[in-house]
Protein backbone atom coordinates (compact mmCIF):
# COMPACT_ATOMS: atom_id res chain seq x y z
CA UNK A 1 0.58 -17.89 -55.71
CA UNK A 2 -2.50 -19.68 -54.79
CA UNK A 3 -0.40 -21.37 -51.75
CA UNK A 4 0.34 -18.22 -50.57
CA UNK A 5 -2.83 -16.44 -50.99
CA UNK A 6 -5.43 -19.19 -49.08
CA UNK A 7 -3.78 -19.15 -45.84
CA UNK A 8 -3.65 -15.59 -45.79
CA UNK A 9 -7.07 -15.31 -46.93
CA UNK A 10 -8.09 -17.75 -43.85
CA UNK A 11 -6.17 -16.04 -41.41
CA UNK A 12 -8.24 -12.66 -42.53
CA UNK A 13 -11.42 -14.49 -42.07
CA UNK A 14 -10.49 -15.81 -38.97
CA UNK A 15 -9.34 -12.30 -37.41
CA UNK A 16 -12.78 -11.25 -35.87
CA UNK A 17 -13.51 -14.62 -34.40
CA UNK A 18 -9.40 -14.51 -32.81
CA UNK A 19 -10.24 -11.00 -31.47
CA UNK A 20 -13.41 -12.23 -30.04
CA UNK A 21 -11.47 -15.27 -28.20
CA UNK A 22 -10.45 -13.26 -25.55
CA UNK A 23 -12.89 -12.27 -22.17
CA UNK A 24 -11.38 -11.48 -19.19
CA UNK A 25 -12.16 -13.06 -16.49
CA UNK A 26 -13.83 -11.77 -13.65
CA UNK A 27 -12.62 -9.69 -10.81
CA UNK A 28 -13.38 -10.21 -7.10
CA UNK A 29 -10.10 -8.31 -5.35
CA UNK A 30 -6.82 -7.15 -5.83
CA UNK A 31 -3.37 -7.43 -3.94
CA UNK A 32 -1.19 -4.84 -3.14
CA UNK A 33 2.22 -4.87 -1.73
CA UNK A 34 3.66 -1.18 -1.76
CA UNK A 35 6.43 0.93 0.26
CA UNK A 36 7.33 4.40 1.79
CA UNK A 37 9.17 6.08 4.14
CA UNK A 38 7.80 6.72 7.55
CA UNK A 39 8.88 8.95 10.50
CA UNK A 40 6.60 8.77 13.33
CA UNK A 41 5.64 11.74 15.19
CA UNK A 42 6.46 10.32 19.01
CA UNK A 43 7.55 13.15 20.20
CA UNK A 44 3.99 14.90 19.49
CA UNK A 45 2.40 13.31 22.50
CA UNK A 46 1.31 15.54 25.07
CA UNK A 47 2.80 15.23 28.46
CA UNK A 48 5.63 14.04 27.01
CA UNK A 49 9.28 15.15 28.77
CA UNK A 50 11.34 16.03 26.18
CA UNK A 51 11.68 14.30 22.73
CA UNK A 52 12.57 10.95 23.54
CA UNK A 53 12.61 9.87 19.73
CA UNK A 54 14.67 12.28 18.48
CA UNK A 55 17.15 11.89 21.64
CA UNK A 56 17.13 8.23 21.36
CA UNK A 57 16.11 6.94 17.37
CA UNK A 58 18.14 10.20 16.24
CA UNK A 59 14.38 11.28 14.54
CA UNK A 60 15.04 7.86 11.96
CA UNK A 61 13.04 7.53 9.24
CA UNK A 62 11.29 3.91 8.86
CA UNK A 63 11.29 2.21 5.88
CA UNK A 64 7.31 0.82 5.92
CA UNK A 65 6.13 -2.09 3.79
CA UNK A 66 2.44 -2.41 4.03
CA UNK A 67 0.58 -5.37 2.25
CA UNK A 68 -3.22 -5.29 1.11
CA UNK A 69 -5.99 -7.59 -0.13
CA UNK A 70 -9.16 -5.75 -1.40
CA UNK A 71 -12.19 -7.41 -1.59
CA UNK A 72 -14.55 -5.74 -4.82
CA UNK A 73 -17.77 -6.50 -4.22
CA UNK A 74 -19.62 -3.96 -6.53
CA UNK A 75 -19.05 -2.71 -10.23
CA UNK A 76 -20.53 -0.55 -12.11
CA UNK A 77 -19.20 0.83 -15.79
CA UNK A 78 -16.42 2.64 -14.95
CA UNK A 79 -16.06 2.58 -11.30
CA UNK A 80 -15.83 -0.08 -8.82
CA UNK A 81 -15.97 -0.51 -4.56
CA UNK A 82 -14.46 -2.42 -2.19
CA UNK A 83 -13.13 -3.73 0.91
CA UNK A 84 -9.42 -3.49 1.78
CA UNK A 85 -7.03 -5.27 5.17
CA UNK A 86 -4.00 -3.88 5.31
CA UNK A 87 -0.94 -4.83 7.20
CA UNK A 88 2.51 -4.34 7.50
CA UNK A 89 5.66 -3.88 9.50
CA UNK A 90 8.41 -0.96 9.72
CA UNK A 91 11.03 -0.46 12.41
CA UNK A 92 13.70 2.04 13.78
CA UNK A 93 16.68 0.92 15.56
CA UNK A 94 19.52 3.29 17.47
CA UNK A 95 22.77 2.62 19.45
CA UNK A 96 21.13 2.24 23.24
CA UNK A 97 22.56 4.64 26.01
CA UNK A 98 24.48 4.07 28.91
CA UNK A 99 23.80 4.83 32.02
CA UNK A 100 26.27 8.12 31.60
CA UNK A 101 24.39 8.88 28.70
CA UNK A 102 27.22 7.43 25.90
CA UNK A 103 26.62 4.64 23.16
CA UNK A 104 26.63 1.45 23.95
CA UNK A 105 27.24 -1.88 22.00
CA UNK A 106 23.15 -3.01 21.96
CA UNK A 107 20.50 -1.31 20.13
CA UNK A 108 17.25 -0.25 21.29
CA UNK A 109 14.33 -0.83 18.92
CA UNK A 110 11.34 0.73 18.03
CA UNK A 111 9.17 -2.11 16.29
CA UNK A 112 5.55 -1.13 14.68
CA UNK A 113 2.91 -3.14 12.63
CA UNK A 114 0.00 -0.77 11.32
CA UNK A 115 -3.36 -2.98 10.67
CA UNK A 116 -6.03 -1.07 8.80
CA UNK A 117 -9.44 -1.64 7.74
CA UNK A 118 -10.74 0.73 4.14
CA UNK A 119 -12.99 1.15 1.76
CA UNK A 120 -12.08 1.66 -1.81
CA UNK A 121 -13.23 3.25 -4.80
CA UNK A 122 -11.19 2.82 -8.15
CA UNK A 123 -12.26 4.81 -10.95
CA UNK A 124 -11.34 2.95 -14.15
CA UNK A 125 -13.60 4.59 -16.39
CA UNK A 126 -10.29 5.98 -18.82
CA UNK A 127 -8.90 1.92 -19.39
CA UNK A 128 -12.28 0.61 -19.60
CA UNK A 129 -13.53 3.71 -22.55
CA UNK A 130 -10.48 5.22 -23.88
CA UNK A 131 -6.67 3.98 -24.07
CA UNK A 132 -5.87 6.09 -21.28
CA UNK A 133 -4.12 3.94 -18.45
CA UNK A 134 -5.35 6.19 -15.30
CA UNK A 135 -7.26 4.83 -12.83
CA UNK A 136 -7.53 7.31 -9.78
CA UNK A 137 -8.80 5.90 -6.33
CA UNK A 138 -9.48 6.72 -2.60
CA UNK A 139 -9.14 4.85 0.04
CA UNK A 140 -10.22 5.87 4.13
CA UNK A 141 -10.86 3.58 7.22
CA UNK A 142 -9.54 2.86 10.68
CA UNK A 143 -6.34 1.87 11.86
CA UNK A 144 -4.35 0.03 14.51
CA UNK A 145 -0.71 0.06 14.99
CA UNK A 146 0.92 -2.56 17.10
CA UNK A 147 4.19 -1.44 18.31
CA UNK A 148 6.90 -2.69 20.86
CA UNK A 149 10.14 -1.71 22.47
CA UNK A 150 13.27 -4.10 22.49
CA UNK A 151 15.94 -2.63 24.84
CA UNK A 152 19.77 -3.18 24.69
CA UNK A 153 19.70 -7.18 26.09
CA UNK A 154 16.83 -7.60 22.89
CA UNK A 155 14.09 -7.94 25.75
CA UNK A 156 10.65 -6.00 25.23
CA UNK A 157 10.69 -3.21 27.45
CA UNK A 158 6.89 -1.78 26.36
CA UNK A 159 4.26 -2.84 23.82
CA UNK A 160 0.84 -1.72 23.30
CA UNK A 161 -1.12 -0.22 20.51
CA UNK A 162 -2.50 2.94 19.23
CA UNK A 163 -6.06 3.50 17.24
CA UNK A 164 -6.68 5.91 14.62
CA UNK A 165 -8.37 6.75 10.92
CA UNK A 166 -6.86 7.59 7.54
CA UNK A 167 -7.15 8.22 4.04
CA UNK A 168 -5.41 7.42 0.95
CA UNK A 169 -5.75 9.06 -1.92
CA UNK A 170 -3.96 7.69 -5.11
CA UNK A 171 -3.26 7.02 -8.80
CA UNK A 172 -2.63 3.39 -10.83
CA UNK A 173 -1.06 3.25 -14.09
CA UNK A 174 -2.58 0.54 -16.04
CA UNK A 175 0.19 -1.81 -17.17
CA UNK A 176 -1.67 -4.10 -19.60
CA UNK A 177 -1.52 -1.67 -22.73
CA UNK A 178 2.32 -2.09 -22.52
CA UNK A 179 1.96 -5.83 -23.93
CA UNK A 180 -1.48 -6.39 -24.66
CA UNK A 181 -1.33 -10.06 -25.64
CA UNK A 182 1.27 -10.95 -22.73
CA UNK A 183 -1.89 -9.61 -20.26
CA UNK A 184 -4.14 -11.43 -21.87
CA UNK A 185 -2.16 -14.44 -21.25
CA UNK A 186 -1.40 -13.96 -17.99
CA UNK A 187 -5.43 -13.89 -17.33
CA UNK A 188 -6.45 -16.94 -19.18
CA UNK A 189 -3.62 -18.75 -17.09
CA UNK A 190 -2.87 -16.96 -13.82
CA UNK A 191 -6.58 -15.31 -13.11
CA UNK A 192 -4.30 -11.85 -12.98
CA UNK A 193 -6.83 -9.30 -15.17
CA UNK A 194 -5.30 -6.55 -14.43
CA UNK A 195 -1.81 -5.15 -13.20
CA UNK A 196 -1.15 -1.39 -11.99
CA UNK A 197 1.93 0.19 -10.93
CA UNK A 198 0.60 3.23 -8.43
CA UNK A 199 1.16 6.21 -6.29
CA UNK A 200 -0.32 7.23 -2.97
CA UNK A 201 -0.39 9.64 -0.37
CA UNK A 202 -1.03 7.89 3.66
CA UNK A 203 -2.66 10.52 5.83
CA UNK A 204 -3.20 9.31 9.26
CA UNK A 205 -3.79 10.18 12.68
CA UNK A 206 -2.54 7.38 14.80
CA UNK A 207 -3.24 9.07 18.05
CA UNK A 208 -5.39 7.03 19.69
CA UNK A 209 -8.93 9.24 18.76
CA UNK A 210 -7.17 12.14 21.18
CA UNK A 211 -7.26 10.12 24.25
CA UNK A 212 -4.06 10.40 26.70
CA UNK A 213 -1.69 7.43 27.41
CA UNK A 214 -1.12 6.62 23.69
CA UNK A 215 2.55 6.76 21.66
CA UNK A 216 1.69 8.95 18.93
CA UNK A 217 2.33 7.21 15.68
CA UNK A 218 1.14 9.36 12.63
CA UNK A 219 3.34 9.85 9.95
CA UNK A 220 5.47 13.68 10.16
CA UNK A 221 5.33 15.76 7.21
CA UNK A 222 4.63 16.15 3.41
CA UNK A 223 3.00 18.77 5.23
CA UNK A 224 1.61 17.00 8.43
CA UNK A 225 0.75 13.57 9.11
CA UNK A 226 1.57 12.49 5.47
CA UNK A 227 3.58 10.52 3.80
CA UNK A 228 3.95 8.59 0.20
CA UNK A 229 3.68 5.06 -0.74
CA UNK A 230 4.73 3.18 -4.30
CA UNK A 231 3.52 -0.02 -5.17
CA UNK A 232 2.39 -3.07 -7.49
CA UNK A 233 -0.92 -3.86 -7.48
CA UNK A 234 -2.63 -7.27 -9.34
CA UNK A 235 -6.59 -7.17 -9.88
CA UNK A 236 -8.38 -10.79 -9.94
């Protein structure tokens, strides 16, 4: 009994100071790498003749993967800010037309990668106070999509690149409280605090601040110049 009882009655004593081990470790950014659909609204520009996306991309809908690396530079209990780059790459590709106006073998393709400077503000007030695993944010800045034309013989035809702002408003899901003990090991050997599974909404106007001679390139619908993104994010 007494063999049984002592080690028991250590590991009790020792519970506190084993809870107490553990301090996560400080956090400077966070990495995202997230993913959405994306039809461009081309055929928005003014003095445009005709709808030359929807006659030649058939109006396809871009699959967008955007990464980002945040840098938090101030925190305060229950709410942090900080600076975000964000870059990415999505394309649309179509059968290229003949000169009578019928398919051909070759594609042509439609090639865009948005760059985008934000500020962010995460509101983890519920993970940090409660066992609620919410953490609402915002994001807005300015943007700059790089895009470029390959015709049929995989030549560019056109590049240039279009200015504009947006916003992104959005909620994480706090992953740690899942397996406590597997995040906390993950931090004391990886530097990874926190992990967060989210969902966002990208308005943007990509439209080059309303000045003529730029392709349009906001996102169409979800009700105008919106669309969705859903991602992993890591905090360290």
């Amino acid at each position: 009994m007494r063999r049984v009882f002592f080690p028991v009655l250590v590991g009790l004593l020792l519970l506190p100071a084993l809870a107490q081990a553990y301090t996560p470790s400080p956090r400077y950014g966070a990495f995202e790498i997230k993913f959405g659909p994306y039809t461009p609204n081309v055929d928005d520009e003014p003095g445009l003749t005709g709808t030359p996306y929807a006659d030649t991309m058939n109006n396809d809908t871009m699959f967008a993967t955007l990464f980002e690396v945040d840098w938090q530079f101030l925190h305060l209990p229950g709410i942090n800010f900080g600076l975000g780059g964000q870059f990415g790459f999505m394309q649309a590709y179509a059968p290229a037309l003949s000169e009578s106006g019928t398919e051909s073998a070759d594609y042509t393709v439609l090639n865009v990668m948005p760059f985008a400077v934000l500020g962010v503000i995460r509101i983890d007030v519920l993970p940090e106070y409660t066992r609620v695993p919410l953490v609402p944010y915002f994001k807005g800045g300015i943007n700059w999509y790089f895009w470029w034309v390959l015709g049929g013989d995989g030549e560019s035809v056109e590049e240039a690149g279009t200015m504009g702002w947006q916003i992104n408003p959005g909620m994480a899901i706090l992953l740690d409280w899942i397996d406590d003990r597997s995040a906390r090991t993950i931090d004391n050997e990886a530097g990874i605090n926190n992990s967060y599974v989210f969902f966002e909404i990208l308005y943007a106007q990509v439209e080059g601040f309303g000045r003529d001679g730029f392709m349009y390139l906001s996102p169409n619908d979800l009700a105008d110049n919106a669309t969705f993104m859903i991602g992993l994010c890591l905090e360290f």
